[in-house]
Protein backbone atom coordinates (compact mmCIF):
# COMPACT_ATOMS: atom_id res chain seq x y z
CA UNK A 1 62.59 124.74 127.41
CA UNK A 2 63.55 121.87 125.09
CA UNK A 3 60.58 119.73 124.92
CA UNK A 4 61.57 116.36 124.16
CA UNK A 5 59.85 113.93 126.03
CA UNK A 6 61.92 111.10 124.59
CA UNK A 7 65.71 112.42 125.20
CA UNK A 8 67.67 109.71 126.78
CA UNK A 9 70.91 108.05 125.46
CA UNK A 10 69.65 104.81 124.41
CA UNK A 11 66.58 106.52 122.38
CA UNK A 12 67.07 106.56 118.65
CA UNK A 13 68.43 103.17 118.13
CA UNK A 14 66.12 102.41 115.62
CA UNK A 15 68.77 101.41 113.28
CA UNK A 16 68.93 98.41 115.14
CA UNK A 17 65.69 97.45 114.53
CA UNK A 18 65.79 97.81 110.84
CA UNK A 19 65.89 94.79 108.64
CA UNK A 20 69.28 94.11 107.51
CA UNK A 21 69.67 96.10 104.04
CA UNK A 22 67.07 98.58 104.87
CA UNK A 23 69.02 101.04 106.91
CA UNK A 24 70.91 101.86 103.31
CA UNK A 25 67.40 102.18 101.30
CA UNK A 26 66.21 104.49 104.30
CA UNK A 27 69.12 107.12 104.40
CA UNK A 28 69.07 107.24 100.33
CA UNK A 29 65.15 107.55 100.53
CA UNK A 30 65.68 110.44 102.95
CA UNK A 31 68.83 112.15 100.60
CA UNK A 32 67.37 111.79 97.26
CA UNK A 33 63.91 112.97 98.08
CA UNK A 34 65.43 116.16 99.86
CA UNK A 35 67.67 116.75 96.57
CA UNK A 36 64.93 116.74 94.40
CA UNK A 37 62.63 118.70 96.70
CA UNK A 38 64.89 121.26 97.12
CA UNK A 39 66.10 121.59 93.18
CA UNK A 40 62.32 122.03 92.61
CA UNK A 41 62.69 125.00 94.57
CA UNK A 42 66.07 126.26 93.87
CA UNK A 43 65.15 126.12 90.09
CA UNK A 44 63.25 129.13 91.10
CA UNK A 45 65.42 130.74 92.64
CA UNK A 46 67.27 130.83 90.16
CA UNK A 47 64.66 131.30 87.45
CA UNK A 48 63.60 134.40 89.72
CA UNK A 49 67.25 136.20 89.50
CA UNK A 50 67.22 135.69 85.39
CA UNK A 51 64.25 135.49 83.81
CA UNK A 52 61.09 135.96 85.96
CA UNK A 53 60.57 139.55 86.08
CA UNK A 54 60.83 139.98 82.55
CA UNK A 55 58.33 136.73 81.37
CA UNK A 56 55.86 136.91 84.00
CA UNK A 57 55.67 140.53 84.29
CA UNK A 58 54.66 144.43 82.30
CA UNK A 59 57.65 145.24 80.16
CA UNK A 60 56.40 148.87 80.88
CA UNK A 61 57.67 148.42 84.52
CA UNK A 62 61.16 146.97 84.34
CA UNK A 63 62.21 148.77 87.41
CA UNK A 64 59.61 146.68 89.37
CA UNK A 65 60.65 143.61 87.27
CA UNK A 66 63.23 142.14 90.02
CA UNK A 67 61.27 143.39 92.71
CA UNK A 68 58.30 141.46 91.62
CA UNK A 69 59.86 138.70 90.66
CA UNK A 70 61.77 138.28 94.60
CA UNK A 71 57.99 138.93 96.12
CA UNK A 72 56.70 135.66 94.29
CA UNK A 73 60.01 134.02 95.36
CA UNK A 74 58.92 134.94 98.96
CA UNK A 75 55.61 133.40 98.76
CA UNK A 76 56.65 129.76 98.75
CA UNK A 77 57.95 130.07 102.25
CA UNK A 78 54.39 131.86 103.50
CA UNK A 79 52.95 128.53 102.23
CA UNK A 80 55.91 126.71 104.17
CA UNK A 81 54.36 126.41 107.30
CA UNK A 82 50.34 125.56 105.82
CA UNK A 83 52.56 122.51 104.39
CA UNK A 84 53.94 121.53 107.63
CA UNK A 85 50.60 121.45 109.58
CA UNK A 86 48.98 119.85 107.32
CA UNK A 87 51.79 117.11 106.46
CA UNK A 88 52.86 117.33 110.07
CA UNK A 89 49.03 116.58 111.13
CA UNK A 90 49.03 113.55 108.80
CA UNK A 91 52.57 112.51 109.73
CA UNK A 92 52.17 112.30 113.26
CA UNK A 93 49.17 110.67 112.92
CA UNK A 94 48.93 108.02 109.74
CA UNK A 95 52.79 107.65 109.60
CA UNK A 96 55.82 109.46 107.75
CA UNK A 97 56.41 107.06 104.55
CA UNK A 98 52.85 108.20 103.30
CA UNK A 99 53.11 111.60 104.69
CA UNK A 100 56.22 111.55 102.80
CA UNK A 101 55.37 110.36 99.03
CA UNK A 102 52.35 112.89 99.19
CA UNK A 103 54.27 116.02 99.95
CA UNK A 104 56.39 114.67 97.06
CA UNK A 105 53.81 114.65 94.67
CA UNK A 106 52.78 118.42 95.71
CA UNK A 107 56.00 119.43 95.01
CA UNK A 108 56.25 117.76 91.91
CA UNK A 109 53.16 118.56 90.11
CA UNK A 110 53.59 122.22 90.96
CA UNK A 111 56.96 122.90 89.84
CA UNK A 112 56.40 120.93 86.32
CA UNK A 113 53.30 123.29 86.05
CA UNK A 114 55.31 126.54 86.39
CA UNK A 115 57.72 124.75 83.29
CA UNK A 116 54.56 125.24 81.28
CA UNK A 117 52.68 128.71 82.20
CA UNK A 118 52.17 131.06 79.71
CA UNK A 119 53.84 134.40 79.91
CA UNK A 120 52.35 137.58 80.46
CA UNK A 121 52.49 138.67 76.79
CA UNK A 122 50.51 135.67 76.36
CA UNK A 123 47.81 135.77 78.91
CA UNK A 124 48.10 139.17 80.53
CA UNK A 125 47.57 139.23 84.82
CA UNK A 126 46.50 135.87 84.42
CA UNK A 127 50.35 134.36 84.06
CA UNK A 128 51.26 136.08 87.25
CA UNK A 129 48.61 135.12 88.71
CA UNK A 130 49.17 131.04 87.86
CA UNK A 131 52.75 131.22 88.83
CA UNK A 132 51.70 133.04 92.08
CA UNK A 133 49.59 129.85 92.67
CA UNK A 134 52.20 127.02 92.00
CA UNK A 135 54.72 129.02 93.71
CA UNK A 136 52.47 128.52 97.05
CA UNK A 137 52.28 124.80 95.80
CA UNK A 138 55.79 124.12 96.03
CA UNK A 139 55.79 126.00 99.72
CA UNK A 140 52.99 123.43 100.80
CA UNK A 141 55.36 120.45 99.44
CA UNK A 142 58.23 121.07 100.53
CA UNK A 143 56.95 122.48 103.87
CA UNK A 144 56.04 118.84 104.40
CA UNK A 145 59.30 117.55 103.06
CA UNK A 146 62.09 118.44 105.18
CA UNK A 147 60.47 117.24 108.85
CA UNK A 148 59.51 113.57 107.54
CA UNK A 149 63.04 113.11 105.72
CA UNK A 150 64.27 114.35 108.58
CA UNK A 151 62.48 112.05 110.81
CA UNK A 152 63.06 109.12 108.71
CA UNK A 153 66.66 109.56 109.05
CA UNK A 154 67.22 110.07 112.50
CA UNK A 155 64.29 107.88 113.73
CA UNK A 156 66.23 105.09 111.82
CA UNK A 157 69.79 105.83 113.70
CA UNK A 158 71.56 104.20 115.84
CA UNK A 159 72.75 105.19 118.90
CA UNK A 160 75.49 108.03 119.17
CA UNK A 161 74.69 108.93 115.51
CA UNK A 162 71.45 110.85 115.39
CA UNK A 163 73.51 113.77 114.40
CA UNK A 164 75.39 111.62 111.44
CA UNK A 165 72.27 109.89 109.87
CA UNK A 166 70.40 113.59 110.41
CA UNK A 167 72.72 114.94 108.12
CA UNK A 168 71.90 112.98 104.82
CA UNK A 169 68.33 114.83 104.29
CA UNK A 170 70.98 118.37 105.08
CA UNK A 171 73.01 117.54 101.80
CA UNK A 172 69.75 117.49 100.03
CA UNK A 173 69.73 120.93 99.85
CA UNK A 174 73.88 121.78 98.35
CA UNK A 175 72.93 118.87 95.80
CA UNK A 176 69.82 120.13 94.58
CA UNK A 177 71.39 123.55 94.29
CA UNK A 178 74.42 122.19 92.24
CA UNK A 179 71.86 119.98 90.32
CA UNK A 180 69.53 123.01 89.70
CA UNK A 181 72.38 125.82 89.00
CA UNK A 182 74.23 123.15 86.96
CA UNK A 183 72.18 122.80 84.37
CA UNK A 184 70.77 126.32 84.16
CA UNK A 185 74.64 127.09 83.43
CA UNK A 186 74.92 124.16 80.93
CA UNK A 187 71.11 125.52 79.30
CA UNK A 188 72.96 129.55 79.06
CA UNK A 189 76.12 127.77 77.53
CA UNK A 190 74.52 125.90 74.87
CA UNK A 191 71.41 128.58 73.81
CA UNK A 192 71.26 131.82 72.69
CA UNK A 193 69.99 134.13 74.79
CA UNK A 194 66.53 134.60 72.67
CA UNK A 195 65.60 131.00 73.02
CA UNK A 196 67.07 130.70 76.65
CA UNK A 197 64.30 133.78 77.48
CA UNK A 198 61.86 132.17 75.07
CA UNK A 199 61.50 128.32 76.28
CA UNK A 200 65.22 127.51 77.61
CA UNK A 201 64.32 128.28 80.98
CA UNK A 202 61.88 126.06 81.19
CA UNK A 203 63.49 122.68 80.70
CA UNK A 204 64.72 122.47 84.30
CA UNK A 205 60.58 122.94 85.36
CA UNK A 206 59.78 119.73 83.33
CA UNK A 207 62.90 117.60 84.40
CA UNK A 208 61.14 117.44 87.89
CA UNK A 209 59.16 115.15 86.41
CA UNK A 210 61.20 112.80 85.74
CA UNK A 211 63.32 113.39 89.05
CA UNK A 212 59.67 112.96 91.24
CA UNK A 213 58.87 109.53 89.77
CA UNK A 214 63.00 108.34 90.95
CA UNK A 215 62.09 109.73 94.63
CA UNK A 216 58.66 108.44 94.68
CA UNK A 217 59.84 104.67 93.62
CA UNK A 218 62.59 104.94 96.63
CA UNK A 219 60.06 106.30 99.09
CA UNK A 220 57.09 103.89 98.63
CA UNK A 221 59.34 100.93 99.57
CA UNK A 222 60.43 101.90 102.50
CA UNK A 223 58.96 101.00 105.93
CA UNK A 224 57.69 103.50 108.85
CA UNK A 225 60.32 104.51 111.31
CA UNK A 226 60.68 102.02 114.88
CA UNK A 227 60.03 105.27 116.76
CA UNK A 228 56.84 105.60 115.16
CA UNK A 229 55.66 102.51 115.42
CA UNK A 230 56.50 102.08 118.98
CA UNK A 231 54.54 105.06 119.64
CA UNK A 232 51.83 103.94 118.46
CA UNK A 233 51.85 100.73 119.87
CA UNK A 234 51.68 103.40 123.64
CA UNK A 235 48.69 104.32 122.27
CA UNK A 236 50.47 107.99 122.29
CA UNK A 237 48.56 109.19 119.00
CA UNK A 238 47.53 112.80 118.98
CA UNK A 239 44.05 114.10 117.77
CA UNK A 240 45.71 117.40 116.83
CA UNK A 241 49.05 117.48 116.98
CA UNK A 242 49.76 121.12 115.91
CA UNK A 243 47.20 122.07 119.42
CA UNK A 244 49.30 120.06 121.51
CA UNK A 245 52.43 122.01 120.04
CA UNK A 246 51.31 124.88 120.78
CA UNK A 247 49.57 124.01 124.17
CA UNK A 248 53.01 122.30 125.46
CA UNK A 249 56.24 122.64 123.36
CA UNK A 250 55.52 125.94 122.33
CA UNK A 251 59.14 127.17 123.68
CA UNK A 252 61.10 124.70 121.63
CA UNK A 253 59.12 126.07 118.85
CA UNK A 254 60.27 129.35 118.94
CA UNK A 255 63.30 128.63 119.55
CA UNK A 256 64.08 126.14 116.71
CA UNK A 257 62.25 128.38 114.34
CA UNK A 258 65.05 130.86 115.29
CA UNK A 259 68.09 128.81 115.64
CA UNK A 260 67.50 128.12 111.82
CA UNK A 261 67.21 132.00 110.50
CA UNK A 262 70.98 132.42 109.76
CA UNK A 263 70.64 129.33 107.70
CA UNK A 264 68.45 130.89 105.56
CA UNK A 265 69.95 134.26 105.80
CA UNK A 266 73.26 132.98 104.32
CA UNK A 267 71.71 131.03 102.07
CA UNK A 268 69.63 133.29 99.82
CA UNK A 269 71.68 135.92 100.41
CA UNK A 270 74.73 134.16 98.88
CA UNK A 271 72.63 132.94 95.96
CA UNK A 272 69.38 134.63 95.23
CA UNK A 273 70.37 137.91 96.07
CA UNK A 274 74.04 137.57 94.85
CA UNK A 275 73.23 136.14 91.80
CA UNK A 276 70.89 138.81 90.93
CA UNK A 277 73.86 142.23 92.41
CA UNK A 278 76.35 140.00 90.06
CA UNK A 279 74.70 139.95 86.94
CA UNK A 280 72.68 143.78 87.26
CA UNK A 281 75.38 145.61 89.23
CA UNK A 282 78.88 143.86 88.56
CA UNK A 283 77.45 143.03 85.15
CA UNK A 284 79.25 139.55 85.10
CA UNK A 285 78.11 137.21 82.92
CA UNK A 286 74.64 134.57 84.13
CA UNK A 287 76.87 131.93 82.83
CA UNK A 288 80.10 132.58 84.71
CA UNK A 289 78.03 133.80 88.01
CA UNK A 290 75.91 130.71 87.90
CA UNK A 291 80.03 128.70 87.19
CA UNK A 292 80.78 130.54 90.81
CA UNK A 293 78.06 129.58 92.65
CA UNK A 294 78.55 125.77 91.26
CA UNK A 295 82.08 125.93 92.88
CA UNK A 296 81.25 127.74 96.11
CA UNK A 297 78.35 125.03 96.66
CA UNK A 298 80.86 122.12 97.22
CA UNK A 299 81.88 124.17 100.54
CA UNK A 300 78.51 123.61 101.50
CA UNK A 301 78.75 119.92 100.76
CA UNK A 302 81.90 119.91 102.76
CA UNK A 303 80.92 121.42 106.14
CA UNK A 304 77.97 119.88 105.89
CA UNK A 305 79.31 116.35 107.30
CA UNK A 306 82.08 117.88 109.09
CA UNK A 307 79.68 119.39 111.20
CA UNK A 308 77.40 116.79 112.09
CA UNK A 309 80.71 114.75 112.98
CA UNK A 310 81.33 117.33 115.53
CA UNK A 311 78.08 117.55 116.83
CA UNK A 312 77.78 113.59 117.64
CA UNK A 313 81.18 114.36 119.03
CA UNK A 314 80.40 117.34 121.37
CA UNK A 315 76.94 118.13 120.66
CA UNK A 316 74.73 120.35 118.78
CA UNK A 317 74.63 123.05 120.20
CA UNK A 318 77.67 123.73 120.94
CA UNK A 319 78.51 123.46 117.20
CA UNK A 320 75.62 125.84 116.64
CA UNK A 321 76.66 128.68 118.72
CA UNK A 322 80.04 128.55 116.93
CA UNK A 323 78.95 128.52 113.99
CA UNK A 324 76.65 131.44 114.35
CA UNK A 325 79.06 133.11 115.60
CA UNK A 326 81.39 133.19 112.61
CA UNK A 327 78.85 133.97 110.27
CA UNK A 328 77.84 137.03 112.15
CA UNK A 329 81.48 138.36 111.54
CA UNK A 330 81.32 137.32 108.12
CA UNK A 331 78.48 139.73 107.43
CA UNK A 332 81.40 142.38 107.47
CA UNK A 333 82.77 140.71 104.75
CA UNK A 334 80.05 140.88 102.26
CA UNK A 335 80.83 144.65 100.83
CA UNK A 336 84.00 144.32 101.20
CA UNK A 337 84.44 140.47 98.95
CA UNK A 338 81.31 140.99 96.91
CA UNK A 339 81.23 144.79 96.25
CA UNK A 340 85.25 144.46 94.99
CA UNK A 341 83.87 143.07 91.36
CA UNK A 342 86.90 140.94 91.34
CA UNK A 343 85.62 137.26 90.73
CA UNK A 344 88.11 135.65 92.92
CA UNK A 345 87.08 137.66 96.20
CA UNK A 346 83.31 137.03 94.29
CA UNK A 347 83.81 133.44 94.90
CA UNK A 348 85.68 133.74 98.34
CA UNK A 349 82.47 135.26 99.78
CA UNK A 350 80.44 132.70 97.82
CA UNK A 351 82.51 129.97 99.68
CA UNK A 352 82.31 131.70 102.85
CA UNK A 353 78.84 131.90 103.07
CA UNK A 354 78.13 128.85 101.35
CA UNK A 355 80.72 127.15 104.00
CA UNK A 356 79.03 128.11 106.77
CA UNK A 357 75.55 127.52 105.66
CA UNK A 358 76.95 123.59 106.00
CA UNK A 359 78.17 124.39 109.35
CA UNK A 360 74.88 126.06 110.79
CA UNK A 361 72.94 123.76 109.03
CA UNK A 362 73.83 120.00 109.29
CA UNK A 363 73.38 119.98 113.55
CA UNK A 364 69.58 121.20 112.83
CA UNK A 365 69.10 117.65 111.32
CA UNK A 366 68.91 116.49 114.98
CA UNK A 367 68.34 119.51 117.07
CA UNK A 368 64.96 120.12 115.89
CA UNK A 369 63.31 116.67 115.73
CA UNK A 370 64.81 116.50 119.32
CA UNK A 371 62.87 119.17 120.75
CA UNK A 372 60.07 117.66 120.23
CA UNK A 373 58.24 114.03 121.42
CA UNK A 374 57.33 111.93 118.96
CA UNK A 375 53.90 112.04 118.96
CA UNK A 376 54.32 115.38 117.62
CA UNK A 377 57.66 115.15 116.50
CA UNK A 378 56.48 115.83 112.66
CA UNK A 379 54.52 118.38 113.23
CA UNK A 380 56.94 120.44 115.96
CA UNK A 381 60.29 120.16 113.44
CA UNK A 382 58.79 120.80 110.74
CA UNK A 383 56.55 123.95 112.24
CA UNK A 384 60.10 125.06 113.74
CA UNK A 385 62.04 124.66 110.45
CA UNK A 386 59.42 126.57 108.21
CA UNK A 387 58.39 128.98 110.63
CA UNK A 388 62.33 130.07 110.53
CA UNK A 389 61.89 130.40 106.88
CA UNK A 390 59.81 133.11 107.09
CA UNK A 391 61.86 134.89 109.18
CA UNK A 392 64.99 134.38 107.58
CA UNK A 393 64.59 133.48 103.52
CA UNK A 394 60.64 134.69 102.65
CA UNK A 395 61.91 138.18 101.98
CA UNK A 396 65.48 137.92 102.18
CA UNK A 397 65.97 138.93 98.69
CA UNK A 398 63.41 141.72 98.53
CA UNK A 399 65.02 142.91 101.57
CA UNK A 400 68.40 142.56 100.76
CA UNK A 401 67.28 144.85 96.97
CA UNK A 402 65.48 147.38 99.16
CA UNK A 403 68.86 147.65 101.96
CA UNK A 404 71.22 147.64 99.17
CA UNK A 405 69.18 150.67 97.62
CA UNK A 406 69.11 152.60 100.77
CA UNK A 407 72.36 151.88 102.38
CA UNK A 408 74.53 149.95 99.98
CA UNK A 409 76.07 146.92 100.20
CA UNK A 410 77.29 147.13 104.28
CA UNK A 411 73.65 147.30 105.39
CA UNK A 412 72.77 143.94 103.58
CA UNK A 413 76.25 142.26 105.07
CA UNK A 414 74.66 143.27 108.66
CA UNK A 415 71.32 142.02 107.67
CA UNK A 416 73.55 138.30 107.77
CA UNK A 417 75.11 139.62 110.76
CA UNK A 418 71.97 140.56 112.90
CA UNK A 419 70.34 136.95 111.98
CA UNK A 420 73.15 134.67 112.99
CA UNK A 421 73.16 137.44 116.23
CA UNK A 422 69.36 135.82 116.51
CA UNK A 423 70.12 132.31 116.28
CA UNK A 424 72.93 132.38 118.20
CA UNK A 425 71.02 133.75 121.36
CA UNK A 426 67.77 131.43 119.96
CA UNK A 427 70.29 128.25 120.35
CA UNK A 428 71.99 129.65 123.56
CA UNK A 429 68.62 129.71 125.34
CA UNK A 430 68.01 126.24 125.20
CA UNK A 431 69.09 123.73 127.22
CA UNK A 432 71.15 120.51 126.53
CA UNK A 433 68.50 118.43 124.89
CA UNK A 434 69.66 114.68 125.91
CA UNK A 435 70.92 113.07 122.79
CA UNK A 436 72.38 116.50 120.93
């Protein structure tokens, strides 16, 4: 069921084809603006475990303070897949550099915004209802982010190292998080807690600012992928590619919207939902949780590379399958590491997780553009990789707070466990596609 029209081994030797100097501009383009996509939406993430509920919400409902603030966490990734039909359309259509700077900007503009709301003492329903609406911002932005830098970076690589070059837009993410968690911890260490609540939090909202216009300078000098270009020169433009998805590559869809839900299962599981169980249940310290999380990260960055290695070496999905299979047995860990209140086993399941959200995720980098032909290449991947969201991060947190009340601590470890179960048979079902 793997769709790709274009898999064959000499395909994706655009690198050759790239003026000499540009292949370097190209793969930073595609790192950087993942990194500061995704510490635009970490930020709130993390913003949504501290200080949220409590500024954006009734004081005369703290118990519905976390919950509240998790359900406008989850909203972003409803918005997720709007962002990747509409950049998708555009991007499969006008090209990914524009497609690109544009879904940038999105992101940009609505995350600054959120560093300036007023709180609900200050404007009532109306706060909630402003963050509510920049929260779905940032879902539209960065649903259009991830598929072009994707694209960019594997339509650029050459041959035998789709995997490799796929992988720079996958350490976007552990970056962003160690950028975004960073200097929340450095903001707790060096405010009191009044004026972190009052307008400390808030700093890391406005920095994206400054971080956009970086991204935006490296982005609008680039040139549009050889893939691209060549497809358009077949005369192989779609008049709606997100129809033609659908129509003809709706299998590889489902699948790669699957094959990515452990990914996001580990991910805000280990962070989000951690975070929050650490400081309100363990009653650690923000400062020294958000000092664990910083470490456990780098195991992210580390089996992030390692993995695409092995998947140019032996494939993707092979890589995949092993992968999810290890972090389905590490869902038994989770009461046992976390639960213990002992910071060392804290951080071992940190790393764990953290570890093996590197492992699961860097193949994807290639898998999921290579499901898909080019012509609608932008909009398939990116459908595939937000669609997944949903089902594994949207409500990951909310359900994770609602398990651990019922069940305790086991039931959210086999909430990890029955997702990698899902994209381990979502991975197993497909068949070799030719270059992963």
């Amino acid at each position: 069921m793997a769709g790709n029209a274009d898999a064959n081994p000499s395909a994706g030797s655009g690198g050759a084809r790239v003026v000499p100097g540009g292949i370097g501009r190209i793969v930073l383009a595609s790192l950087v603006g993942t990194t500061i996509e995704f510490y635009d939406f970490y930020i709130y993430g993390t913003a949504a475990a501290l200080v949220i509920g409590q500024t954006f919400f009734p004081a005369s409902a703290p118990g519905s303070q976390a919950l509240n603030a998790f359900l406008t966490f989850g909203i972003a990734f409803l918005a997720r897949p709007i962002g990747s039909i509409l950049f998708g359309h555009f991007g499969d259509r006008i090209g990914r550099k524009s497609t690109l700077v544009a879904s940038m900007l999105v992101m940009g503009l609505s995350t600054t915004l959120i560093g300036a709301l007023p709180t609900y003492e200050q404007a009532g329903f109306l706060a909630p209802l402003l963050l509510c609406l920049l929260r779905f911002g940032q879902g539209i932005g960065l649903g259009g982010e991830w598929g072009g830098a994707a694209l960019l970076a594997t339509e650029n690589a050459p041959a035998g190292r789709r995997s490799w070059f796929g992988m720079f837009p996958q350490l976007g993410p552990p970056i962003g998080f160690f950028m975004a968690n960073g200097l929340f911890l450095l903001l707790l260490l060096m405010l009191s807690e009044a004026d972190f609540l009052a307008w400390g939090w808030r700093i890391p909202f406005l920095i994206s600012a400054a971080l956009v216009a970086i991204g935006l300078y490296l982005r609008v000098s680039i040139s549009e992928t050889p893939e691209f270009r060549e497809a358009m020169a077949r005369n192989e433009r779609v008049e709606v590619p997100l129809l033609e998805v659908l129509r003809e590559h709706w299998g590889p869809l489902l699948q790669g919207s699957l094959a990515i839900v452990v990914c996001y299962a580990l991910f805000y599981i280990s962070t989000v939902f951690a975070l929050g169980y650490g400081v309100n249940a363990l009653h650690i310290a923000r400062g020294d949780f958000l000092g664990l999380l910083c470490i456990a990260v780098v195991f992210m960055a580390i089996t992030t590379p390692i993995s695409a290695a092995l998947s140019d070496r032996f494939g993707a999905r092979p890589v995949l399958l092993a992968a999810s299979a290890l972090a389905a047995l590490s869902g038994f860990t989770l009461p046992i590491l976390l639960g213990s209140g002992n910071r060392f086993e804290i951080l071992a399941f940190l790393s764990i997780s953290l570890g093996l959200m590197g492992l699961t995720f860097a193949p994807l980098g290639a898998l999921l553009p290579d499901l898909f032909p080019t012509k609608v290449r932008y909009t398939g991947a990116s459908s595939a990789y937000n669609l997944g969201g949903i089902l594994g991060a949207s409500l990951a947190p909310y359900l994770a707070q609602i398990l651990l009340a019922q069940g305790g601590l086991p039931w959210v470890g086999y909430y990890i466990t029955a997702a990698a179960l899902i994209s381990f048979l979502a991975v197993f079902s497909m068949r070799q596609a030719g270059r992963v």
